[in-house]
PDB file of N, CA and C in Angstrom:
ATOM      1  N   UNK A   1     -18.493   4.643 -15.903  1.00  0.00           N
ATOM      2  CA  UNK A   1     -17.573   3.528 -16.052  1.00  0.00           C
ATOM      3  C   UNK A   1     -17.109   3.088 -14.662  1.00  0.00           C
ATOM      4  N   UNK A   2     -16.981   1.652 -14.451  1.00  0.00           N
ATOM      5  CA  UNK A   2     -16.383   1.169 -13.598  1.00  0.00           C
ATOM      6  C   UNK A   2     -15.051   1.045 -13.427  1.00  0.00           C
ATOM      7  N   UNK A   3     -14.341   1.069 -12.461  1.00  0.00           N
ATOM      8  CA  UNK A   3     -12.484   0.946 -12.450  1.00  0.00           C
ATOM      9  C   UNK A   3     -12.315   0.489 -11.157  1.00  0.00           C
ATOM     10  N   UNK A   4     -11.370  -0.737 -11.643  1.00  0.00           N
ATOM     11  CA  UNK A   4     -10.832  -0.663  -9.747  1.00  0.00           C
ATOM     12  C   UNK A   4      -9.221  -0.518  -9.457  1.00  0.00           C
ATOM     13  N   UNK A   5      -9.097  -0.467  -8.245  1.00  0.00           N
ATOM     14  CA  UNK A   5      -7.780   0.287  -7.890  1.00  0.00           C
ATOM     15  C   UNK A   5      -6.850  -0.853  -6.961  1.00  0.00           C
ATOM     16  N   UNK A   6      -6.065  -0.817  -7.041  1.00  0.00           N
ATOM     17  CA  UNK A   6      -5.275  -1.786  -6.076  1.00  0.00           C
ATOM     18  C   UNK A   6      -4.329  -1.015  -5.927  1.00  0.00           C
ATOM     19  N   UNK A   7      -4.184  -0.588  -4.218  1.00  0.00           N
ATOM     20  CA  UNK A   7      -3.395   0.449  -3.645  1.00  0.00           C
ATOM     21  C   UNK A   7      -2.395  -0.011  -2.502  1.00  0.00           C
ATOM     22  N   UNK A   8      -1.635   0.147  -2.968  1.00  0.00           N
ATOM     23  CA  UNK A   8      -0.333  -0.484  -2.241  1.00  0.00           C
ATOM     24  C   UNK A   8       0.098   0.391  -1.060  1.00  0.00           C
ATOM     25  N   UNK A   9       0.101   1.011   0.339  1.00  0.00           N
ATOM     26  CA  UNK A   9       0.367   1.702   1.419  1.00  0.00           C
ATOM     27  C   UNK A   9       1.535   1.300   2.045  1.00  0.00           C
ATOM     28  N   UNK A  10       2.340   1.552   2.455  1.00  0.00           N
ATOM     29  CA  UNK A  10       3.726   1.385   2.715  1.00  0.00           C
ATOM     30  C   UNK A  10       4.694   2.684   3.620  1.00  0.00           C
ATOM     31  N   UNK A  11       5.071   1.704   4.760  1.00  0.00           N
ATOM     32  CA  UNK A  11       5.857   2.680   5.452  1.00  0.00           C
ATOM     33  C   UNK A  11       7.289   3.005   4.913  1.00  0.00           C
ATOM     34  N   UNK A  12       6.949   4.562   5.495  1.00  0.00           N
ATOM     35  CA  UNK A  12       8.276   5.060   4.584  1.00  0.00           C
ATOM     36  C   UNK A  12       9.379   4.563   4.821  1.00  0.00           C
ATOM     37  N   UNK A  13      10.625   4.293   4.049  1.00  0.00           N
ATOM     38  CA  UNK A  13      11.782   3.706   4.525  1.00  0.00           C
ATOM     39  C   UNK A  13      13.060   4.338   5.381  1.00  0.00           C
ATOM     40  N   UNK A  14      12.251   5.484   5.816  1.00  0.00           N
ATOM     41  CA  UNK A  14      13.053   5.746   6.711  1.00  0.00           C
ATOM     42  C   UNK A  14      12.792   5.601   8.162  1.00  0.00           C
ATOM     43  N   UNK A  15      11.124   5.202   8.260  1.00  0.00           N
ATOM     44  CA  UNK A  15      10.843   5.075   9.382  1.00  0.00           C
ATOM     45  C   UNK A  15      10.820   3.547   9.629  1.00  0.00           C
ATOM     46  N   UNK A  16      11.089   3.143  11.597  1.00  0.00           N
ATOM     47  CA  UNK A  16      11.285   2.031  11.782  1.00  0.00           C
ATOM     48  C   UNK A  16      10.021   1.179  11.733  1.00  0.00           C
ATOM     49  N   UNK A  17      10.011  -0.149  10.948  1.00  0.00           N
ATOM     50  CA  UNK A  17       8.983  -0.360  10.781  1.00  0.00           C
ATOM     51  C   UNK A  17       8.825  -1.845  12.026  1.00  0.00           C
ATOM     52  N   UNK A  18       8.385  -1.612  12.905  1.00  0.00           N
ATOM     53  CA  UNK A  18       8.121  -2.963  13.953  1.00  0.00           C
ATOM     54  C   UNK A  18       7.506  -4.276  13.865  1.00  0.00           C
ATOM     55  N   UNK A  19       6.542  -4.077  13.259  1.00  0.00           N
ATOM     56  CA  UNK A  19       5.702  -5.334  12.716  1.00  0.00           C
ATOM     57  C   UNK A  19       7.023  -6.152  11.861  1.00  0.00           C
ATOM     58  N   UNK A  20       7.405  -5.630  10.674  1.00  0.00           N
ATOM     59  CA  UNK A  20       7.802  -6.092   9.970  1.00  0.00           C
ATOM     60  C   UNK A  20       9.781  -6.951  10.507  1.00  0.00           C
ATOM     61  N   UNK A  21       9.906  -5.976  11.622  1.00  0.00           N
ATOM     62  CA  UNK A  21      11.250  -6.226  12.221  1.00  0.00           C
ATOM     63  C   UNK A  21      11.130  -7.640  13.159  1.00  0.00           C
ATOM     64  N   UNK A  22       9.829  -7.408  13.324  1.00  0.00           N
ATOM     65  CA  UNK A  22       9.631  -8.660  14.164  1.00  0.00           C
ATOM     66  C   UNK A  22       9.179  -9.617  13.225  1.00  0.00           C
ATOM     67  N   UNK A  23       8.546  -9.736  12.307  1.00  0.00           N
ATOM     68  CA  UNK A  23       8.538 -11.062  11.227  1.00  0.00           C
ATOM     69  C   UNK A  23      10.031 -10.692  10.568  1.00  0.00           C
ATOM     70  N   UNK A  24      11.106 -10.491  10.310  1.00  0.00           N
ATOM     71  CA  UNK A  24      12.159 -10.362   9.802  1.00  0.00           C
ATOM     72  C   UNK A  24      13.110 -11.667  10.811  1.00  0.00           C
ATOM     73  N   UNK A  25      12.769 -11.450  12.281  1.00  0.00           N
ATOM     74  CA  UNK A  25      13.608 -11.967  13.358  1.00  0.00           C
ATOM     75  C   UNK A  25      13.031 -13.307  13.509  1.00  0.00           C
ATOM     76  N   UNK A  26      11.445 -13.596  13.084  1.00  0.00           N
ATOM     77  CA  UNK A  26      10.517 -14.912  13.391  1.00  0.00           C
ATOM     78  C   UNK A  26      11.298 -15.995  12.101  1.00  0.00           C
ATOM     79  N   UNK A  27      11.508 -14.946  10.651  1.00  0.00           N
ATOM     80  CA  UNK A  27      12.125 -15.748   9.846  1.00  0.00           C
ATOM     81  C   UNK A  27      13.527 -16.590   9.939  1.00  0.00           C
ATOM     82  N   UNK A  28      14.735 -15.363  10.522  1.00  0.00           N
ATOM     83  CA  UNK A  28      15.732 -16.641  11.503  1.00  0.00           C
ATOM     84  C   UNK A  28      15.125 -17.508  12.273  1.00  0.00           C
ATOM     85  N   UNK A  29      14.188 -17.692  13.064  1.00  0.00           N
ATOM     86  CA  UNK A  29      13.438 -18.808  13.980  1.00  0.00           C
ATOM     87  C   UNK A  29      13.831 -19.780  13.265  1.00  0.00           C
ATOM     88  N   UNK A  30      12.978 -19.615  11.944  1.00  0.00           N
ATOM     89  CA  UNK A  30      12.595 -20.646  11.235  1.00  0.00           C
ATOM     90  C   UNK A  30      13.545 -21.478  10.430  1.00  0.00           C
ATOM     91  N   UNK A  31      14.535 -20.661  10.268  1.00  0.00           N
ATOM     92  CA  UNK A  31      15.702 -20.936   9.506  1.00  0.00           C
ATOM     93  C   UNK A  31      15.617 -20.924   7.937  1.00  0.00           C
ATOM     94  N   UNK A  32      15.331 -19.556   7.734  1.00  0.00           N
ATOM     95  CA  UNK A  32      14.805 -18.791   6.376  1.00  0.00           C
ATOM     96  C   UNK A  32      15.640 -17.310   6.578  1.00  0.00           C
ATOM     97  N   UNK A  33      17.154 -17.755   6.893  1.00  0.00           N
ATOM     98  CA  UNK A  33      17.990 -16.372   7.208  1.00  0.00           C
ATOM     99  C   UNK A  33      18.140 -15.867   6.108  1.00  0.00           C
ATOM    100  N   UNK A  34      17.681 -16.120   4.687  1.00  0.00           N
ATOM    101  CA  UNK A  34      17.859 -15.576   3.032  1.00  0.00           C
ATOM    102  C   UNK A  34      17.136 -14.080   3.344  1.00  0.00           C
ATOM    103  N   UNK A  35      15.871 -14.322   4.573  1.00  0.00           N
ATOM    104  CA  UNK A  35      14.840 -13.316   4.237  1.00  0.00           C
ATOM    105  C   UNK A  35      15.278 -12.198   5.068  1.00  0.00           C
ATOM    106  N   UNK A  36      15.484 -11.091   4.858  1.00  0.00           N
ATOM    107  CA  UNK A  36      15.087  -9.957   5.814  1.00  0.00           C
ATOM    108  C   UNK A  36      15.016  -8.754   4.977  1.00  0.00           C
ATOM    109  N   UNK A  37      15.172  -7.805   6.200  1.00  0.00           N
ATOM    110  CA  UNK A  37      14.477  -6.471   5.816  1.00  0.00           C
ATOM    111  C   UNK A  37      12.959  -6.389   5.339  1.00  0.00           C
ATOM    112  N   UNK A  38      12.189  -6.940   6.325  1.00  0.00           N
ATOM    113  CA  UNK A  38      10.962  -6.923   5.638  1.00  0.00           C
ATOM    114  C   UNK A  38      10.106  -5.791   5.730  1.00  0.00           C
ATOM    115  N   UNK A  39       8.779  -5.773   5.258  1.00  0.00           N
ATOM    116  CA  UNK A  39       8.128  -4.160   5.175  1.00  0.00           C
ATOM    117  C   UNK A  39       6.926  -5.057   5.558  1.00  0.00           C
ATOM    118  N   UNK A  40       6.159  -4.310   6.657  1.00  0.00           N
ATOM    119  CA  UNK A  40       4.624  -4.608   6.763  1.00  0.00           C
ATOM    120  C   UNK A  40       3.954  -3.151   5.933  1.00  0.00           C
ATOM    121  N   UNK A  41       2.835  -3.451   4.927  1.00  0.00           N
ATOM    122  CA  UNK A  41       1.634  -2.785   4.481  1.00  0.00           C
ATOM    123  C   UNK A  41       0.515  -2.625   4.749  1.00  0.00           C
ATOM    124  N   UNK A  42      -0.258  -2.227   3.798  1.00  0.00           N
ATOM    125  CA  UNK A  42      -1.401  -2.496   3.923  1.00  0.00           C
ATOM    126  C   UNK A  42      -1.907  -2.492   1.914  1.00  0.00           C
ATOM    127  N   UNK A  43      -2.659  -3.470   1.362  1.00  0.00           N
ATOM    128  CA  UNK A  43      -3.197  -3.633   0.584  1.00  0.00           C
ATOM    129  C   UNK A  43      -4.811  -3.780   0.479  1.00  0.00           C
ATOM    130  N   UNK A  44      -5.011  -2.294  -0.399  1.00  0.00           N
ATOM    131  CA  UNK A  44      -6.833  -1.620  -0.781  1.00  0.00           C
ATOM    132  C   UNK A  44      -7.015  -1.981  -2.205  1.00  0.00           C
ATOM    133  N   UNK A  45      -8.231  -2.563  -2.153  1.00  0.00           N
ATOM    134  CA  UNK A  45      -8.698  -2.445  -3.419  1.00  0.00           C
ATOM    135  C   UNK A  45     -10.114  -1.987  -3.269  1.00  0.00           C
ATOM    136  N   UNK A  46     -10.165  -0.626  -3.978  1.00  0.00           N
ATOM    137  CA  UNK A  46     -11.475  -0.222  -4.362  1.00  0.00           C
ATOM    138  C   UNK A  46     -12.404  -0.091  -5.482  1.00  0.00           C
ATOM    139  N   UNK A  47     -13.033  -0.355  -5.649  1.00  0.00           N
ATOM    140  CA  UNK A  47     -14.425  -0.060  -6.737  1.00  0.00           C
ATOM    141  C   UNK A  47     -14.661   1.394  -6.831  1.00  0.00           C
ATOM    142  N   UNK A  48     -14.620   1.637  -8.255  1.00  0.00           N
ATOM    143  CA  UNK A  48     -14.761   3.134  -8.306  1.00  0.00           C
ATOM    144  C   UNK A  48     -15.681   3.323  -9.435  1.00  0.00           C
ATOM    145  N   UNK A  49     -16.545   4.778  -9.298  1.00  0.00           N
ATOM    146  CA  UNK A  49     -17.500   4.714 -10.278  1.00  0.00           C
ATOM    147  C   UNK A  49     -17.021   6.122 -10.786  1.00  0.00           C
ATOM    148  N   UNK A  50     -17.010   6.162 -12.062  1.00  0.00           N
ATOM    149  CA  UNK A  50     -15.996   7.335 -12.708  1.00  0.00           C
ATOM    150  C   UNK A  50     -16.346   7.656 -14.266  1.00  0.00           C
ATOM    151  N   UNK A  51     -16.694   9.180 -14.731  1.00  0.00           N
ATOM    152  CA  UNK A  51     -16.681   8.961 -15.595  1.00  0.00           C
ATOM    153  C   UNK A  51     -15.487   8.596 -17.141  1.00  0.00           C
ATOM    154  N   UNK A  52     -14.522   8.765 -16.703  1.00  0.00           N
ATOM    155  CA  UNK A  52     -13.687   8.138 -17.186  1.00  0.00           C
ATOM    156  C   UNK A  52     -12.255   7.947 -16.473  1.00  0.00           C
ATOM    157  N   UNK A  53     -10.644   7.680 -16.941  1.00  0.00           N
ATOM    158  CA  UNK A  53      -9.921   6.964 -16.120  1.00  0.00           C
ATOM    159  C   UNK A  53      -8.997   8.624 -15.111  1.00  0.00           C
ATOM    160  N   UNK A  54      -9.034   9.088 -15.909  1.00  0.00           N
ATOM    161  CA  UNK A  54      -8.377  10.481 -15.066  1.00  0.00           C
ATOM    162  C   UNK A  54      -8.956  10.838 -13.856  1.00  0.00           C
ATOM    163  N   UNK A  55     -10.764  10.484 -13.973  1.00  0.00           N
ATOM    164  CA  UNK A  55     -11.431  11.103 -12.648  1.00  0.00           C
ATOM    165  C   UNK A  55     -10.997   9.908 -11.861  1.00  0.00           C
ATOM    166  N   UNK A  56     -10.984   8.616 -12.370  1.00  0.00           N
ATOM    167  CA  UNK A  56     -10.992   8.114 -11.343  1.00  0.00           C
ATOM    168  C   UNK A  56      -9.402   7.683 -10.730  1.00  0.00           C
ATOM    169  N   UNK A  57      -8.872   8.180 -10.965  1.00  0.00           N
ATOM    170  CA  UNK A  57      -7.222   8.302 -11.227  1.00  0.00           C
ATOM    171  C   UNK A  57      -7.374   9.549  -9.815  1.00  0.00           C
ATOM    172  N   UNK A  58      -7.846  10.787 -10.004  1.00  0.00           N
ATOM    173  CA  UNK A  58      -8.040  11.662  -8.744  1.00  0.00           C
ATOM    174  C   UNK A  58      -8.993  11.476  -8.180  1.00  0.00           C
ATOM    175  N   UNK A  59      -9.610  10.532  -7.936  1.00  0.00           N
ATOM    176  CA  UNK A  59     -10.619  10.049  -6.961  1.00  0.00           C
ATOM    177  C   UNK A  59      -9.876   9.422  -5.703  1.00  0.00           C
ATOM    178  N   UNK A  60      -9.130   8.637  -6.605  1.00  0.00           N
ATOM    179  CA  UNK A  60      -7.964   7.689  -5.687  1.00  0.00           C
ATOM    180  C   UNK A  60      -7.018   8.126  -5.027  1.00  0.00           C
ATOM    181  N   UNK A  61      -6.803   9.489  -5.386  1.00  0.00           N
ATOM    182  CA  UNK A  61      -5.237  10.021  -5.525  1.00  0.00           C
ATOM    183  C   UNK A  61      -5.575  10.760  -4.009  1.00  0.00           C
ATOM    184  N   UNK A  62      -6.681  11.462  -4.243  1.00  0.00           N
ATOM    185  CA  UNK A  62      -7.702  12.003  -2.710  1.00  0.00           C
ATOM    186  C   UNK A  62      -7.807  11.317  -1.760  1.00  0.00           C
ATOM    187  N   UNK A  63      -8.267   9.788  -1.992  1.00  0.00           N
ATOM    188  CA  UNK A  63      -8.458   8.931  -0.823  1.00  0.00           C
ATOM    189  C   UNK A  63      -7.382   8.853  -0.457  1.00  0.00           C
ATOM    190  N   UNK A  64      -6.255   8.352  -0.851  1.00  0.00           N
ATOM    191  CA  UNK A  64      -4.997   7.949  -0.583  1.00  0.00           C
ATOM    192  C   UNK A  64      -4.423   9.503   0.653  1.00  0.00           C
ATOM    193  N   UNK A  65      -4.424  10.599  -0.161  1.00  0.00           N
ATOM    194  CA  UNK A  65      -4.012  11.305   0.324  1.00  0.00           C
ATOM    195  C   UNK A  65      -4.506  12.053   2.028  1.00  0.00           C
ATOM    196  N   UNK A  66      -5.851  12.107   1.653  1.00  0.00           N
ATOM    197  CA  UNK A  66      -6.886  11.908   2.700  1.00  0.00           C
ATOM    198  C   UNK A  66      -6.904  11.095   4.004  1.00  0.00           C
ATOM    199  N   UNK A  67      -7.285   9.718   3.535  1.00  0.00           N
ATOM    200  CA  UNK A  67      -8.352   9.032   4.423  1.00  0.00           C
ATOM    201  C   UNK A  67      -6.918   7.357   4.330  1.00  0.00           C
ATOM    202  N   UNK A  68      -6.198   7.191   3.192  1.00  0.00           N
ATOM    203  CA  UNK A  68      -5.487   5.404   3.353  1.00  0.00           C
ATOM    204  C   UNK A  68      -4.493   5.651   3.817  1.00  0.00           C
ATOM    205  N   UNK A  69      -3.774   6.776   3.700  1.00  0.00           N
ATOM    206  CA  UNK A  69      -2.343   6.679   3.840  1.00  0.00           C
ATOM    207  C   UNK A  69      -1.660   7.923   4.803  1.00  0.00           C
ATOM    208  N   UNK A  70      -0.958   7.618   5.852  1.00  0.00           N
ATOM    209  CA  UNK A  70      -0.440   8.480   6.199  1.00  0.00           C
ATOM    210  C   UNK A  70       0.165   9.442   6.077  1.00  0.00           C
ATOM    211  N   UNK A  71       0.769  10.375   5.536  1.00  0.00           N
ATOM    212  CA  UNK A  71       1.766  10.678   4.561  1.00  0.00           C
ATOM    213  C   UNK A  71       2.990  10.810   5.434  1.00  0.00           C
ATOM    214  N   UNK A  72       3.109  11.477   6.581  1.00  0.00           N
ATOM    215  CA  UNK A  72       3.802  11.632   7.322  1.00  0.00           C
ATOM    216  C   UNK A  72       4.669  10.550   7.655  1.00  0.00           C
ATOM    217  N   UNK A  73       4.037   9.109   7.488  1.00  0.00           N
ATOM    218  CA  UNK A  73       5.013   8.306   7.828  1.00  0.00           C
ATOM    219  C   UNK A  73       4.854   6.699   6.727  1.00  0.00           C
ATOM    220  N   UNK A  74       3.989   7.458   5.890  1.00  0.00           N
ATOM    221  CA  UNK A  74       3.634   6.306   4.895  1.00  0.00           C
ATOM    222  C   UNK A  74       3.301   6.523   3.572  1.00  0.00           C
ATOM    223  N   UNK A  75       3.974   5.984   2.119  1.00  0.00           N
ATOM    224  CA  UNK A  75       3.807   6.235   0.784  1.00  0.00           C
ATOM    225  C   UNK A  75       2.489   5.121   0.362  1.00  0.00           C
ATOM    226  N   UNK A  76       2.566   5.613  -0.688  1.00  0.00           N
ATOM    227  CA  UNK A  76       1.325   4.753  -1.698  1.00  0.00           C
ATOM    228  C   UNK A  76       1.966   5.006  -3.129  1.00  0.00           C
ATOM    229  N   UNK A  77       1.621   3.429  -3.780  1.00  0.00           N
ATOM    230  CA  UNK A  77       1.017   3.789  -5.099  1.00  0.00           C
ATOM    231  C   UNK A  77      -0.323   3.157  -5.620  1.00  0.00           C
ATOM    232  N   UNK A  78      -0.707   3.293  -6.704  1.00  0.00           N
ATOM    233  CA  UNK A  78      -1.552   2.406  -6.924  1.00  0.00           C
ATOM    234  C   UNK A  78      -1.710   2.061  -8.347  1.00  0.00           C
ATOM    235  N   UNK A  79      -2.916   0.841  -8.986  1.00  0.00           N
ATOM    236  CA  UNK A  79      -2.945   0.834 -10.359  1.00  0.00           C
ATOM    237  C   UNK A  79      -4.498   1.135 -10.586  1.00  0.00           C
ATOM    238  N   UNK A  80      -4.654   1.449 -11.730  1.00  0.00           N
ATOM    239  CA  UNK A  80      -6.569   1.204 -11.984  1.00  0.00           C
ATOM    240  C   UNK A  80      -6.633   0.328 -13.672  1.00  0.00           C
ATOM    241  N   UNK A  81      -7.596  -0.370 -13.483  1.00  0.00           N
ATOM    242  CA  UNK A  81      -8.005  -0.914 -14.170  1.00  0.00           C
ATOM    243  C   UNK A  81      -9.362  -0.711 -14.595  1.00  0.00           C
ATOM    244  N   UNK A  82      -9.578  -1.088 -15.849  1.00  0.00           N
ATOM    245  CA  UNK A  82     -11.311  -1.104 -16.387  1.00  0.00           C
ATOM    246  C   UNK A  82     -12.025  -2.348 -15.443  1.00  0.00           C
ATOM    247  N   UNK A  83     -13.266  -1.994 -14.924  1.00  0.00           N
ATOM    248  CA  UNK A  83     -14.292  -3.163 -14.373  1.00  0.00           C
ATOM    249  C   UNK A  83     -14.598  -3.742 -14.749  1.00  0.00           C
TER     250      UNK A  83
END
């Protein structure tokens, strides 16, 4: 079975996040002071080949933990869907 994943990566909120502090400060520029506290990510979507949704549920759970996400300074979640 096919499944895909859309994985949401995200710095933790306790750490300072720079990218995002600096589009937070570009948005006063603009005069969009409604916006702040923003978060920079990163958004994965993978193709997974699985025999059903649990494997591919810890297929993901590995990568994430592994190889997408920092842990040390960055969370995840994600969803899976049928292909």
């Amino acid at each position: 079975m096919k499944f895909i994943a859309d994985i949401n990566v995200m710095p933790l909120k306790e750490i300072l996040d720079p990218q995002g502090k600096a589009v937070s400060g570009s948005m006063k520029n603009l005069g969009l002071s409604g916006i702040h506290d923003v978060r920079i990510g990163k958004h994965i979507v993978l193709e997974i080949e699985a025999d059903n949704e649990q494997s591919a549920h810890e297929q993901v759970d590995t990568a994430c933990k592994k190889l997408l996400a920092n842990l040390i300074m960055e969370s995840y979640e994600f969803t899976l869907k049928s292909a």
